[in-house]
PDB file of N, CA and C in Angstrom:
ATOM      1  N   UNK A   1      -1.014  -2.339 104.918  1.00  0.00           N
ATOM      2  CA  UNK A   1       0.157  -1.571 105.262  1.00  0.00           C
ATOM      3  C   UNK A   1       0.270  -0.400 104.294  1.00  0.00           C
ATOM      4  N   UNK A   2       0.676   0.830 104.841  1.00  0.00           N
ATOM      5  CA  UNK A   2       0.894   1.960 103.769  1.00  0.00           C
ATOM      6  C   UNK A   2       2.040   2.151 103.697  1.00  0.00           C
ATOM      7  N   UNK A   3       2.630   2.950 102.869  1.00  0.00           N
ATOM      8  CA  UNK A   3       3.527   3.916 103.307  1.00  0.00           C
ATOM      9  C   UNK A   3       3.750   5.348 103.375  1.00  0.00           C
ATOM     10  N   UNK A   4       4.959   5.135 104.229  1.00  0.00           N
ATOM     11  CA  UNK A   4       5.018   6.151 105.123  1.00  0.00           C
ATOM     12  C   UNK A   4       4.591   7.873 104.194  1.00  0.00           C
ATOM     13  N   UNK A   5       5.295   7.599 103.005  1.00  0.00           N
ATOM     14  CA  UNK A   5       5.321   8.636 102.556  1.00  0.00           C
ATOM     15  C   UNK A   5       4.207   8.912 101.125  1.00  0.00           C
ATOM     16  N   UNK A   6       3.223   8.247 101.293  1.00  0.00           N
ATOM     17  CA  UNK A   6       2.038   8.068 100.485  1.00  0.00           C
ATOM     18  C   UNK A   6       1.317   9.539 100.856  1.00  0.00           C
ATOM     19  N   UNK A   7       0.957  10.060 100.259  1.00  0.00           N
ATOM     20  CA  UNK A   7       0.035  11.476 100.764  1.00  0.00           C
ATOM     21  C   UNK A   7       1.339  12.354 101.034  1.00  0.00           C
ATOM     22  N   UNK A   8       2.360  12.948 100.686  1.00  0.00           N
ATOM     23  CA  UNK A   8       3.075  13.422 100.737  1.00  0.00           C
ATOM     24  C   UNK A   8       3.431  13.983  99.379  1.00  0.00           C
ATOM     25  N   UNK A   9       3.530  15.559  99.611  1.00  0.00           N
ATOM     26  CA  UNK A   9       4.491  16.151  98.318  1.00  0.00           C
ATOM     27  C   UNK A   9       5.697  16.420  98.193  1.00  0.00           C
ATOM     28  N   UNK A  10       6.297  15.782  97.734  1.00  0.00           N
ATOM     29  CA  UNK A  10       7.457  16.293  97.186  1.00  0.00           C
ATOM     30  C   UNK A  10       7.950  17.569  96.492  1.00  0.00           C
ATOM     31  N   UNK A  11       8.380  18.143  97.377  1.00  0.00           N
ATOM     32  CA  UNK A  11       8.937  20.112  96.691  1.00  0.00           C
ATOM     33  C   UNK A  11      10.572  20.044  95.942  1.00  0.00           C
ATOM     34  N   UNK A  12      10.391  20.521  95.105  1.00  0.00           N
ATOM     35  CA  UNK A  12      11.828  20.310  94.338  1.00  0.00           C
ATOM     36  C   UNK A  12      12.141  22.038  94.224  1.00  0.00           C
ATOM     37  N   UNK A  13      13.469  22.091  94.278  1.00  0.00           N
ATOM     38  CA  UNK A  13      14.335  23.585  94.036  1.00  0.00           C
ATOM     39  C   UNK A  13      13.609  23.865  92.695  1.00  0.00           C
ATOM     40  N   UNK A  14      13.280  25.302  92.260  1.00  0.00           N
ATOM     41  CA  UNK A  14      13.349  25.926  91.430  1.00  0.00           C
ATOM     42  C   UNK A  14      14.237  26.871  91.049  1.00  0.00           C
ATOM     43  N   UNK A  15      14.966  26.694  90.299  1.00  0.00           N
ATOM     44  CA  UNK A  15      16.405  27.889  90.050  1.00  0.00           C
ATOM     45  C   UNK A  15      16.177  28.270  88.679  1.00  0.00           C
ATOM     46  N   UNK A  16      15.832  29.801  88.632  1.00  0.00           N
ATOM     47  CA  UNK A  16      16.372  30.666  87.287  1.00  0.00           C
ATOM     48  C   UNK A  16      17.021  30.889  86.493  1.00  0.00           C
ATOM     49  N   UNK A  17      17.638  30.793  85.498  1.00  0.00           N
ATOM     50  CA  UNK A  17      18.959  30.953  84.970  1.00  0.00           C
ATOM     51  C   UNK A  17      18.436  32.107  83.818  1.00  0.00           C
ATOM     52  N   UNK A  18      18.482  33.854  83.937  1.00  0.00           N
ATOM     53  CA  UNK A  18      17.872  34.391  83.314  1.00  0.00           C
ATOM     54  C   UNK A  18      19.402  35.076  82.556  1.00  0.00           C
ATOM     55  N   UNK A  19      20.520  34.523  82.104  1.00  0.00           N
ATOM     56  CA  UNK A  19      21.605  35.088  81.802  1.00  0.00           C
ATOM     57  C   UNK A  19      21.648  35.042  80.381  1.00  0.00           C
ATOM     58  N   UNK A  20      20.803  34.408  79.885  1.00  0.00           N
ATOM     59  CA  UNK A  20      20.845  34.879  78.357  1.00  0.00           C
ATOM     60  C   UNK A  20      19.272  35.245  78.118  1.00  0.00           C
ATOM     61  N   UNK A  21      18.379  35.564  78.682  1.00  0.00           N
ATOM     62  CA  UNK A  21      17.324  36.289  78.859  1.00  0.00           C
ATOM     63  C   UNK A  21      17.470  37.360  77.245  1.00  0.00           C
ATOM     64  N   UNK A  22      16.555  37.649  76.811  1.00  0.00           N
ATOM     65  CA  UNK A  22      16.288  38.864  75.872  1.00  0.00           C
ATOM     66  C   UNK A  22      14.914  39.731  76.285  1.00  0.00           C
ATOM     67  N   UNK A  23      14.897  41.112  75.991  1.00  0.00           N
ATOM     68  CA  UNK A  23      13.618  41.252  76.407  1.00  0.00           C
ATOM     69  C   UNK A  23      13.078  42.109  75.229  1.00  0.00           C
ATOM     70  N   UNK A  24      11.765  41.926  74.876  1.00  0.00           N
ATOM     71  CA  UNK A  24      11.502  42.409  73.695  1.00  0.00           C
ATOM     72  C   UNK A  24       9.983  43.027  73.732  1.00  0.00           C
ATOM     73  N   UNK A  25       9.258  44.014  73.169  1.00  0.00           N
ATOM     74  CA  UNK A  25       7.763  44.139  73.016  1.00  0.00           C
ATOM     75  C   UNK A  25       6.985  43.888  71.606  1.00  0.00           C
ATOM     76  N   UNK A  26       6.155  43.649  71.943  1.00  0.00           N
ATOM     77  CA  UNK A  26       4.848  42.928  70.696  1.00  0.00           C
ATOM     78  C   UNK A  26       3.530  43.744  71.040  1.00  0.00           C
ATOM     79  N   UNK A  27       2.987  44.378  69.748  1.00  0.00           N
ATOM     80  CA  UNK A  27       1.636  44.714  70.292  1.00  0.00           C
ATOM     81  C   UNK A  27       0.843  44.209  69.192  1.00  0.00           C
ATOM     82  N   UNK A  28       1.069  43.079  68.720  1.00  0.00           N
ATOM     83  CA  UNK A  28       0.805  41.888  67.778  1.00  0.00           C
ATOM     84  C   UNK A  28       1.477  40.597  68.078  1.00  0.00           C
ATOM     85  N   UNK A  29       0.278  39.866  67.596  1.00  0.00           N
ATOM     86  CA  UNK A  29       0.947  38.207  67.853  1.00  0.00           C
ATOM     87  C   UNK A  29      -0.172  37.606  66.561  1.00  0.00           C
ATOM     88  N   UNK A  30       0.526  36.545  65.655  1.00  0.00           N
ATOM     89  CA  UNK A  30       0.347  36.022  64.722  1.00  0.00           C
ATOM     90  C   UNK A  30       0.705  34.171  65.277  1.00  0.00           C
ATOM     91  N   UNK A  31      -0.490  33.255  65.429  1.00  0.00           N
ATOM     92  CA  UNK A  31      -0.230  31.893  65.795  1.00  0.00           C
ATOM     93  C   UNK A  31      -0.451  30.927  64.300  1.00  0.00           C
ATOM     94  N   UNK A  32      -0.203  29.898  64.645  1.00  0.00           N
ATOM     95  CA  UNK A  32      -0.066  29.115  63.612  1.00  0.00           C
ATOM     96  C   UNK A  32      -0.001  27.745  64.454  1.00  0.00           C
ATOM     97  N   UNK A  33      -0.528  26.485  64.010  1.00  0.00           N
ATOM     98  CA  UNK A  33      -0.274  24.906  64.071  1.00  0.00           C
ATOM     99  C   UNK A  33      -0.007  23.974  63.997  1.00  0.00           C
ATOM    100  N   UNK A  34       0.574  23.168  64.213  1.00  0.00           N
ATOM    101  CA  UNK A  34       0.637  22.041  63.368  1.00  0.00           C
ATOM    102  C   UNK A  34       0.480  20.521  64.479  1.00  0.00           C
ATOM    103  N   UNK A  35      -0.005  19.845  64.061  1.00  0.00           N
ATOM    104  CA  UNK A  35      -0.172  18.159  65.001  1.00  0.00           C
ATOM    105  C   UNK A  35       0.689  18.370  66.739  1.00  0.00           C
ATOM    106  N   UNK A  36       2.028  18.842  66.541  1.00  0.00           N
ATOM    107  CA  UNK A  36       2.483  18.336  67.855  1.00  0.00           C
ATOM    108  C   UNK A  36       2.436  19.984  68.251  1.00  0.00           C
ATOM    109  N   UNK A  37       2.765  21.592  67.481  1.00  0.00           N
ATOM    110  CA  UNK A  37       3.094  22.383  68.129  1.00  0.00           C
ATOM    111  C   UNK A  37       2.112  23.501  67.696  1.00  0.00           C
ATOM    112  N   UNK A  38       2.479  25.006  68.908  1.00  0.00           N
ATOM    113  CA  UNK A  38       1.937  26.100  68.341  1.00  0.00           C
ATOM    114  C   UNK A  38       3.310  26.936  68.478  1.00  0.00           C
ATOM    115  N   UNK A  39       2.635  27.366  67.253  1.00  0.00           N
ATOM    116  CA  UNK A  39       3.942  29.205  66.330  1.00  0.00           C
ATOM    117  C   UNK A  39       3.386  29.550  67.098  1.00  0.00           C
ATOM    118  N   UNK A  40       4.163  31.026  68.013  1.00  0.00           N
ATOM    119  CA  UNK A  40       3.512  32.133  68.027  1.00  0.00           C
ATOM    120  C   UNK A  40       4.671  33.108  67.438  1.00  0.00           C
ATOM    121  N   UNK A  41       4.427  34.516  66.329  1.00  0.00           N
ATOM    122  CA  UNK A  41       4.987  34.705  65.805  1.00  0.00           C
ATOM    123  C   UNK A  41       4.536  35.947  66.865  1.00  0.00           C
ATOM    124  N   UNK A  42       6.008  37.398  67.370  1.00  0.00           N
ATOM    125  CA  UNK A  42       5.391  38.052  67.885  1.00  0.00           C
ATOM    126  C   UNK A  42       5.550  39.613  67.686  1.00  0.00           C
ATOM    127  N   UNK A  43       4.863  40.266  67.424  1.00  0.00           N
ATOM    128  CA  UNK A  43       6.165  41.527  66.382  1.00  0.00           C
ATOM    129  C   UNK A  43       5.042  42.844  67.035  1.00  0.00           C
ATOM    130  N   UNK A  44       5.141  43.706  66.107  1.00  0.00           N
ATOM    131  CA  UNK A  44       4.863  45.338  65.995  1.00  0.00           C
ATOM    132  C   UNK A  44       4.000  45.470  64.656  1.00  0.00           C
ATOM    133  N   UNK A  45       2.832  45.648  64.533  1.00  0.00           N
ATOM    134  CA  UNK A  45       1.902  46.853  63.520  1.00  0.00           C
ATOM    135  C   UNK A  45       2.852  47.620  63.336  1.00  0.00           C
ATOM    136  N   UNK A  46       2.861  48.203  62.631  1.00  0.00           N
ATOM    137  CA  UNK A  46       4.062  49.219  62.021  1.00  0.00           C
ATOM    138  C   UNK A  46       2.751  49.895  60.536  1.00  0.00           C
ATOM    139  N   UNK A  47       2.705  50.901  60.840  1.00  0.00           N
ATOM    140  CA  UNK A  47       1.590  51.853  59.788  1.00  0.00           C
ATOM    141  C   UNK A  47       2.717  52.395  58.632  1.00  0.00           C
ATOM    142  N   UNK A  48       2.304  51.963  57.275  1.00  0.00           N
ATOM    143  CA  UNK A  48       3.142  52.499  56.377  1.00  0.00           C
ATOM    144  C   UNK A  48       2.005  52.770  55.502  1.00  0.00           C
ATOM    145  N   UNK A  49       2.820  53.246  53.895  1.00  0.00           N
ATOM    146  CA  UNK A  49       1.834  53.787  52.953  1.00  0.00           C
ATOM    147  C   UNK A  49       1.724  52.138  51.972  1.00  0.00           C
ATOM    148  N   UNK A  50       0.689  52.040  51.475  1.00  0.00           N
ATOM    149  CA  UNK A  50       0.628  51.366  50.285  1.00  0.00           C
ATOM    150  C   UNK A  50       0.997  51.467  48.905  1.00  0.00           C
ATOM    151  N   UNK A  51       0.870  50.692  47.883  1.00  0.00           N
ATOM    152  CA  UNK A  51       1.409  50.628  46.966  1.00  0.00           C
ATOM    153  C   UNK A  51       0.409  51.562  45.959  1.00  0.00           C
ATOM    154  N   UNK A  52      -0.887  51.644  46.694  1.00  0.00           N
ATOM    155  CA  UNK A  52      -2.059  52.832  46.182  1.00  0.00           C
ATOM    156  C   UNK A  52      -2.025  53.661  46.737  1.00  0.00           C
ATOM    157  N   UNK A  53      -1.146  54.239  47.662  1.00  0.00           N
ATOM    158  CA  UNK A  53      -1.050  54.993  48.333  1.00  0.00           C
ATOM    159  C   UNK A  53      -1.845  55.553  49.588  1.00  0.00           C
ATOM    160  N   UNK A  54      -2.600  54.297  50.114  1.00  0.00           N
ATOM    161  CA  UNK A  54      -3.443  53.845  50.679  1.00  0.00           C
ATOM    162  C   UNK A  54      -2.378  53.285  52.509  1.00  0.00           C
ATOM    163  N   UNK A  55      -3.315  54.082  53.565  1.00  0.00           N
ATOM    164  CA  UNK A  55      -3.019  53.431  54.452  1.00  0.00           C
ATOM    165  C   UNK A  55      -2.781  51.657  54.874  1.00  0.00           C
ATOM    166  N   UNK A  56      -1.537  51.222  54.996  1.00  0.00           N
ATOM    167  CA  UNK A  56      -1.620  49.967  55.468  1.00  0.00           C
ATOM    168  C   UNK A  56      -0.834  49.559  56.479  1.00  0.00           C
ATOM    169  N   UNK A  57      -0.543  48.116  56.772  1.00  0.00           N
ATOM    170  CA  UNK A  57       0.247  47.988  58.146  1.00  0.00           C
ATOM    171  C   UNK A  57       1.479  46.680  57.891  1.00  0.00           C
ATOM    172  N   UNK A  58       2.708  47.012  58.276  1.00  0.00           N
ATOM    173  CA  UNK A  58       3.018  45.976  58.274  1.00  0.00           C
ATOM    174  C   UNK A  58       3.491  45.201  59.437  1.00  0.00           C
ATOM    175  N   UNK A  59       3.327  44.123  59.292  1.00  0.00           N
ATOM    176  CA  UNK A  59       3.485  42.834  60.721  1.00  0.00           C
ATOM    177  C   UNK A  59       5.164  42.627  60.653  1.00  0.00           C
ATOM    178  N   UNK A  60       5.606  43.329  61.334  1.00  0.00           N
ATOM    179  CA  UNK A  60       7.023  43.583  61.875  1.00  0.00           C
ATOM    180  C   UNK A  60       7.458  41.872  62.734  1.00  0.00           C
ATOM    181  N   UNK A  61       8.041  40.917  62.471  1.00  0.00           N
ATOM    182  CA  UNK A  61       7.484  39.539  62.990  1.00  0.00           C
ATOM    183  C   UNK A  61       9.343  40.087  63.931  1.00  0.00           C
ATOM    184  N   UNK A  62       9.322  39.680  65.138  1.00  0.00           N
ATOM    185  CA  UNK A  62      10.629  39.943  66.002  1.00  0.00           C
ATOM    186  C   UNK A  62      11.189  38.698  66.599  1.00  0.00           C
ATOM    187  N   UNK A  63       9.928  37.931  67.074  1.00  0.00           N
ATOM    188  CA  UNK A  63      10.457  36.567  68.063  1.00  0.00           C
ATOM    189  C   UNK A  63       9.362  36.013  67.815  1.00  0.00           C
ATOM    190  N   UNK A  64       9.665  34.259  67.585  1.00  0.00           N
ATOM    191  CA  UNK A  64       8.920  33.716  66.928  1.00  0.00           C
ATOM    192  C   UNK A  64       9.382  32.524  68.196  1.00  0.00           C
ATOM    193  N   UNK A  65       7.972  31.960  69.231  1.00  0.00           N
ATOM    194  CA  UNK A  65       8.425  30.474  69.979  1.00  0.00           C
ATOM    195  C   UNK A  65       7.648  29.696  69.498  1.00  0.00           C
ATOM    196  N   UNK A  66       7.862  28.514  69.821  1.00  0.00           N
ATOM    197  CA  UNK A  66       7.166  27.050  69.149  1.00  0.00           C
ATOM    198  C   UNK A  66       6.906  26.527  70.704  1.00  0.00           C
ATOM    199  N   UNK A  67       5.939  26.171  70.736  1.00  0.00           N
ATOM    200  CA  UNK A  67       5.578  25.677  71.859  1.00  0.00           C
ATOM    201  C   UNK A  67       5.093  23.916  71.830  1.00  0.00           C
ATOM    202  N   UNK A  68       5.074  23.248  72.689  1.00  0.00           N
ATOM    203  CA  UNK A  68       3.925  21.922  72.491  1.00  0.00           C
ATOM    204  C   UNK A  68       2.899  22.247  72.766  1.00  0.00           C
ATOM    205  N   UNK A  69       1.997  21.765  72.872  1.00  0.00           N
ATOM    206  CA  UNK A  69       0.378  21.965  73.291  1.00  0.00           C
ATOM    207  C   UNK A  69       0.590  21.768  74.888  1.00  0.00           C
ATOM    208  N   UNK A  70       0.960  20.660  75.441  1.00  0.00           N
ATOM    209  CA  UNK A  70       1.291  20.889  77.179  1.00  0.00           C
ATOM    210  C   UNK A  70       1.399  22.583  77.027  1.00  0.00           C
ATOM    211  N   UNK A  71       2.498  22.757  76.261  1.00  0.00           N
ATOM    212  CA  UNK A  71       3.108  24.373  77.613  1.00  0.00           C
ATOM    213  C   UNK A  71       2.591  25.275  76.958  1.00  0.00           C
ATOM    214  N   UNK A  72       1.163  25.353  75.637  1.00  0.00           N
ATOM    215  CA  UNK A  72       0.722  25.934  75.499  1.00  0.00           C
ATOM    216  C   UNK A  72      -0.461  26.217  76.092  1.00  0.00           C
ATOM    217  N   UNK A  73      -1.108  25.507  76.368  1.00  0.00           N
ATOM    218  CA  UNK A  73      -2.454  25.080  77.451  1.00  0.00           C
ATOM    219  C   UNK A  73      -1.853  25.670  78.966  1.00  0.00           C
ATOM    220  N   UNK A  74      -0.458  25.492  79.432  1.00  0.00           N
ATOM    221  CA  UNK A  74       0.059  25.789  80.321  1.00  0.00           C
ATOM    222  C   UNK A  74       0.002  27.354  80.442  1.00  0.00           C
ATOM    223  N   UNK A  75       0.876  28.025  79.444  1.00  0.00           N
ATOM    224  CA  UNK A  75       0.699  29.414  78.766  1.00  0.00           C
ATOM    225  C   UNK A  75      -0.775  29.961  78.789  1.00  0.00           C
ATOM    226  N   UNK A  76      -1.740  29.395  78.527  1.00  0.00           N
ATOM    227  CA  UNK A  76      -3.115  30.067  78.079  1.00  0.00           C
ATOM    228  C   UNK A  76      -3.546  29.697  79.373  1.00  0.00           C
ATOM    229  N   UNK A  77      -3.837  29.183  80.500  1.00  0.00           N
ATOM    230  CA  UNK A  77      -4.508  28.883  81.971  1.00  0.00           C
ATOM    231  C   UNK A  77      -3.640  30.243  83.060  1.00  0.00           C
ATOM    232  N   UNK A  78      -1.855  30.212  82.226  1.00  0.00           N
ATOM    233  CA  UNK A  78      -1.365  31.052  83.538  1.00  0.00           C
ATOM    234  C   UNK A  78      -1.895  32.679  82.879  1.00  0.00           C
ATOM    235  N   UNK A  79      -1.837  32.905  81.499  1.00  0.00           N
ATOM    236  CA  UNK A  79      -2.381  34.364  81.259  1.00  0.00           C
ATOM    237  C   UNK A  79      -3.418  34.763  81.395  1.00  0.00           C
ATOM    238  N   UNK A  80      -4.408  33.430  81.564  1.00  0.00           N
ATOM    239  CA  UNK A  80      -5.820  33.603  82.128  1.00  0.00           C
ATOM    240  C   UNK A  80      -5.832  34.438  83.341  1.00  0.00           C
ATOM    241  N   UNK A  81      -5.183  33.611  84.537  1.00  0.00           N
ATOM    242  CA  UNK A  81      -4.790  34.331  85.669  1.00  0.00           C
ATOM    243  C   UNK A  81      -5.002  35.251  85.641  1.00  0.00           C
ATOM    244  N   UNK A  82      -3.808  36.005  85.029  1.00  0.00           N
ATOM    245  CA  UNK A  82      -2.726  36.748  85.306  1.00  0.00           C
ATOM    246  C   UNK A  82      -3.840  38.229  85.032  1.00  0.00           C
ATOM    247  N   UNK A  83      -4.490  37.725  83.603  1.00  0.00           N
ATOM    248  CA  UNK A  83      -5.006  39.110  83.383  1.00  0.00           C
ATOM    249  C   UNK A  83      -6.648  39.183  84.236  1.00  0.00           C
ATOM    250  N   UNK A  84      -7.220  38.127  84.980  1.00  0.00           N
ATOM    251  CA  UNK A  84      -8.341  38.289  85.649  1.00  0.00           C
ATOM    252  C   UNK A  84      -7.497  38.707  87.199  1.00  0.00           C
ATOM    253  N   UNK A  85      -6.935  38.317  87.550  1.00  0.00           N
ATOM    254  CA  UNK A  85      -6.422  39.051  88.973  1.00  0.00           C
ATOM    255  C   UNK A  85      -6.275  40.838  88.413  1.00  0.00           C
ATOM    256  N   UNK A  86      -4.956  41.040  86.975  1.00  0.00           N
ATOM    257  CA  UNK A  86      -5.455  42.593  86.876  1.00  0.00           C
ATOM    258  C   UNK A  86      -6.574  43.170  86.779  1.00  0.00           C
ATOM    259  N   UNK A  87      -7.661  42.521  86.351  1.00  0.00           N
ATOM    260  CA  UNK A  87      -9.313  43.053  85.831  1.00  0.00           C
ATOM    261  C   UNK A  87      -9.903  42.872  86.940  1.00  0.00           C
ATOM    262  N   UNK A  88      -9.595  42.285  88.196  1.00  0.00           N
ATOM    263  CA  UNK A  88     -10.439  42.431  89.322  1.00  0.00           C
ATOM    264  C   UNK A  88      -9.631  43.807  90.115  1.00  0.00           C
ATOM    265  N   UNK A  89      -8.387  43.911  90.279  1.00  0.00           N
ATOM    266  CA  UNK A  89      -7.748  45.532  90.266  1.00  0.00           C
ATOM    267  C   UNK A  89      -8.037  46.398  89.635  1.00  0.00           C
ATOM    268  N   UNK A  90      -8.137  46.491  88.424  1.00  0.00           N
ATOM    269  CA  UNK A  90      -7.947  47.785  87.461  1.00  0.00           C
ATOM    270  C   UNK A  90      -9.510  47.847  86.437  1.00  0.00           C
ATOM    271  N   UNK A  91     -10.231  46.705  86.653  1.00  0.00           N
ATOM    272  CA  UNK A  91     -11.158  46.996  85.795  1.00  0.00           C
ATOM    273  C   UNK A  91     -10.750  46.401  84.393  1.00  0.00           C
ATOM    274  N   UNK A  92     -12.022  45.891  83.649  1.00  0.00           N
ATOM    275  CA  UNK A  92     -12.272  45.485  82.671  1.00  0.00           C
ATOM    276  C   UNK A  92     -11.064  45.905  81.404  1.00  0.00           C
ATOM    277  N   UNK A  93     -10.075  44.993  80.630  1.00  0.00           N
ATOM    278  CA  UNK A  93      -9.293  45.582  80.045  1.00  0.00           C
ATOM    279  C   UNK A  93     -10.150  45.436  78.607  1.00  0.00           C
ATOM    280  N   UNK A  94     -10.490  46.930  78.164  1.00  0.00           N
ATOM    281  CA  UNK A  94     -10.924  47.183  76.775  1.00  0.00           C
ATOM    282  C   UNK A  94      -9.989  46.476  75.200  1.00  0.00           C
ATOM    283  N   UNK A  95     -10.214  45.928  74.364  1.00  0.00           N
ATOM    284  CA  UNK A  95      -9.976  45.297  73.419  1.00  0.00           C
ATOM    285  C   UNK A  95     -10.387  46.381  72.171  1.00  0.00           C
ATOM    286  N   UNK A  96     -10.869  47.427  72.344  1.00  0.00           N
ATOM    287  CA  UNK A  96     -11.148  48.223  71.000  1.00  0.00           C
ATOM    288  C   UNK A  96      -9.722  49.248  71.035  1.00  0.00           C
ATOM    289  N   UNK A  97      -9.128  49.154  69.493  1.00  0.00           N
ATOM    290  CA  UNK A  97      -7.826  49.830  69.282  1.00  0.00           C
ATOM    291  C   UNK A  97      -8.702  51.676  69.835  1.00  0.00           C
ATOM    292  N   UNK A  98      -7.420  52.090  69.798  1.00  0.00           N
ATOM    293  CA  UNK A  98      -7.276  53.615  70.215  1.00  0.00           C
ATOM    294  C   UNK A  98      -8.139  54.191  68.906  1.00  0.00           C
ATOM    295  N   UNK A  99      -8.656  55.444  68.723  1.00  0.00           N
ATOM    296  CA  UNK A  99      -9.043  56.335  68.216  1.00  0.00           C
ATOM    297  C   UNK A  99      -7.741  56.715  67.394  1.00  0.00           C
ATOM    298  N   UNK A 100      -8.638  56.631  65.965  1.00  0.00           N
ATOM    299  CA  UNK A 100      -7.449  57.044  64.866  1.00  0.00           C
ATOM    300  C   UNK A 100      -6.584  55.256  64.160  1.00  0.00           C
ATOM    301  N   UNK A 101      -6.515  54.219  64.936  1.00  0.00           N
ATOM    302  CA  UNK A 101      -5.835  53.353  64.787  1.00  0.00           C
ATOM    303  C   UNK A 101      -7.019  52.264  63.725  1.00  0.00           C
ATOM    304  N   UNK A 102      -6.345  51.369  62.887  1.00  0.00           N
ATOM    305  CA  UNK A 102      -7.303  50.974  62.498  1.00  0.00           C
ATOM    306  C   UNK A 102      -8.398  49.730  62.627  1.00  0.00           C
ATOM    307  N   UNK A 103      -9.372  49.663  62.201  1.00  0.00           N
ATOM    308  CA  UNK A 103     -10.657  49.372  62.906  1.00  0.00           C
ATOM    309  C   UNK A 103     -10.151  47.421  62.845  1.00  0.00           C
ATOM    310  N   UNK A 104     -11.369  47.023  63.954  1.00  0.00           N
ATOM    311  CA  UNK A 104     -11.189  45.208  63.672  1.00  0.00           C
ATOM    312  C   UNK A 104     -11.400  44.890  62.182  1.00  0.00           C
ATOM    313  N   UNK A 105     -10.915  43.696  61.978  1.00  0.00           N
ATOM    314  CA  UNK A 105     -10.367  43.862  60.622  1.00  0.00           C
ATOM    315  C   UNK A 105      -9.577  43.840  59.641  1.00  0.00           C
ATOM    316  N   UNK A 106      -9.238  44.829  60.206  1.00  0.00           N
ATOM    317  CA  UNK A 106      -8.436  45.766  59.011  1.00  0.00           C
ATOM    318  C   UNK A 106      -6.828  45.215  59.021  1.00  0.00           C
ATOM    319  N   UNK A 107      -6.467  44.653  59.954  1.00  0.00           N
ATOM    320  CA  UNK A 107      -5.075  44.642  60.338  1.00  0.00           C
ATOM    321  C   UNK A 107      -4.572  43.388  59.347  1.00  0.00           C
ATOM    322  N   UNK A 108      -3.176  43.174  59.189  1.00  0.00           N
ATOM    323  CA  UNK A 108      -2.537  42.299  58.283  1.00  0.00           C
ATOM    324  C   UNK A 108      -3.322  41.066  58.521  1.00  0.00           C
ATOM    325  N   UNK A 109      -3.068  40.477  57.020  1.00  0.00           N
ATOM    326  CA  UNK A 109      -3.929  39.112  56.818  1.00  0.00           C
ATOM    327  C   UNK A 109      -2.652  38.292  56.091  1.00  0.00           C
ATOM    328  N   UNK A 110      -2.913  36.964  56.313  1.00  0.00           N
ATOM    329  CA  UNK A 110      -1.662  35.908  55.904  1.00  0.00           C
ATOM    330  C   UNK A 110      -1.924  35.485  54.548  1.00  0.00           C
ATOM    331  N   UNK A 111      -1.007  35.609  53.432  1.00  0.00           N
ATOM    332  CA  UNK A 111      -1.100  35.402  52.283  1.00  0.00           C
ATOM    333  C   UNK A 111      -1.913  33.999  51.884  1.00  0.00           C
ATOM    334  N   UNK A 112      -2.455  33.646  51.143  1.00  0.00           N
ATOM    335  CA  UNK A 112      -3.607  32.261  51.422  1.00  0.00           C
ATOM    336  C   UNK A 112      -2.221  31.076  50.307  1.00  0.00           C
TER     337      UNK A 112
END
């Protein structure tokens, strides 16, 4: 005997609630670990002078989420997507900074 409703999906409402929403930009992201979660810390390069008077950058940190590993794995499969559907539109998205900006590398490093 089966039942009836064996092989069947169940669809549940999805509702938004975007009323305390913030919206913010990052053209840096700084992660971090630990056993149950991932940091992602998410801010702005910001080009200032050094203390030698030497070009440097600082990591402007703005919004910082903690994730579990579920909804981070979740996070990293849907941006997978997201950016191969744009790269089959728009073409290959380049990873080398702009001309003038500074080289791989070079960018802020976490105090040891």
């Amino acid at each position: 005997m089966t039942d009836a409703n064996e092989g069947q999906q169940r669809q549940i409402q999805l509702r938004i609630d975007e009323s305390k929403m913030t919206t913010g930009y990052a053209n840096t992201i700084r992660t971090s670990t630990t056993q149950d979660e991932v940091v992602l810390d998410f801010g702005m390069n910001l080009p200032v002078q050094g203390q030698d008077g030497q070009a440097a950058l600082l990591f402007a940190v703005s919004n910082r989420i903690v994730m579990n590993w579920q909804g981070a794995k979740r996070l990293a499969i849907s941006l997978g997507q997201v950016i191969r559907q744009y790269e089959e539109r728009h073409g290959e998205i380049p990873l080398q900074r702009a001309a003038g900006a500074a080289q791989s590398g070079d960018g802020p490093r976490l105090a040891d």
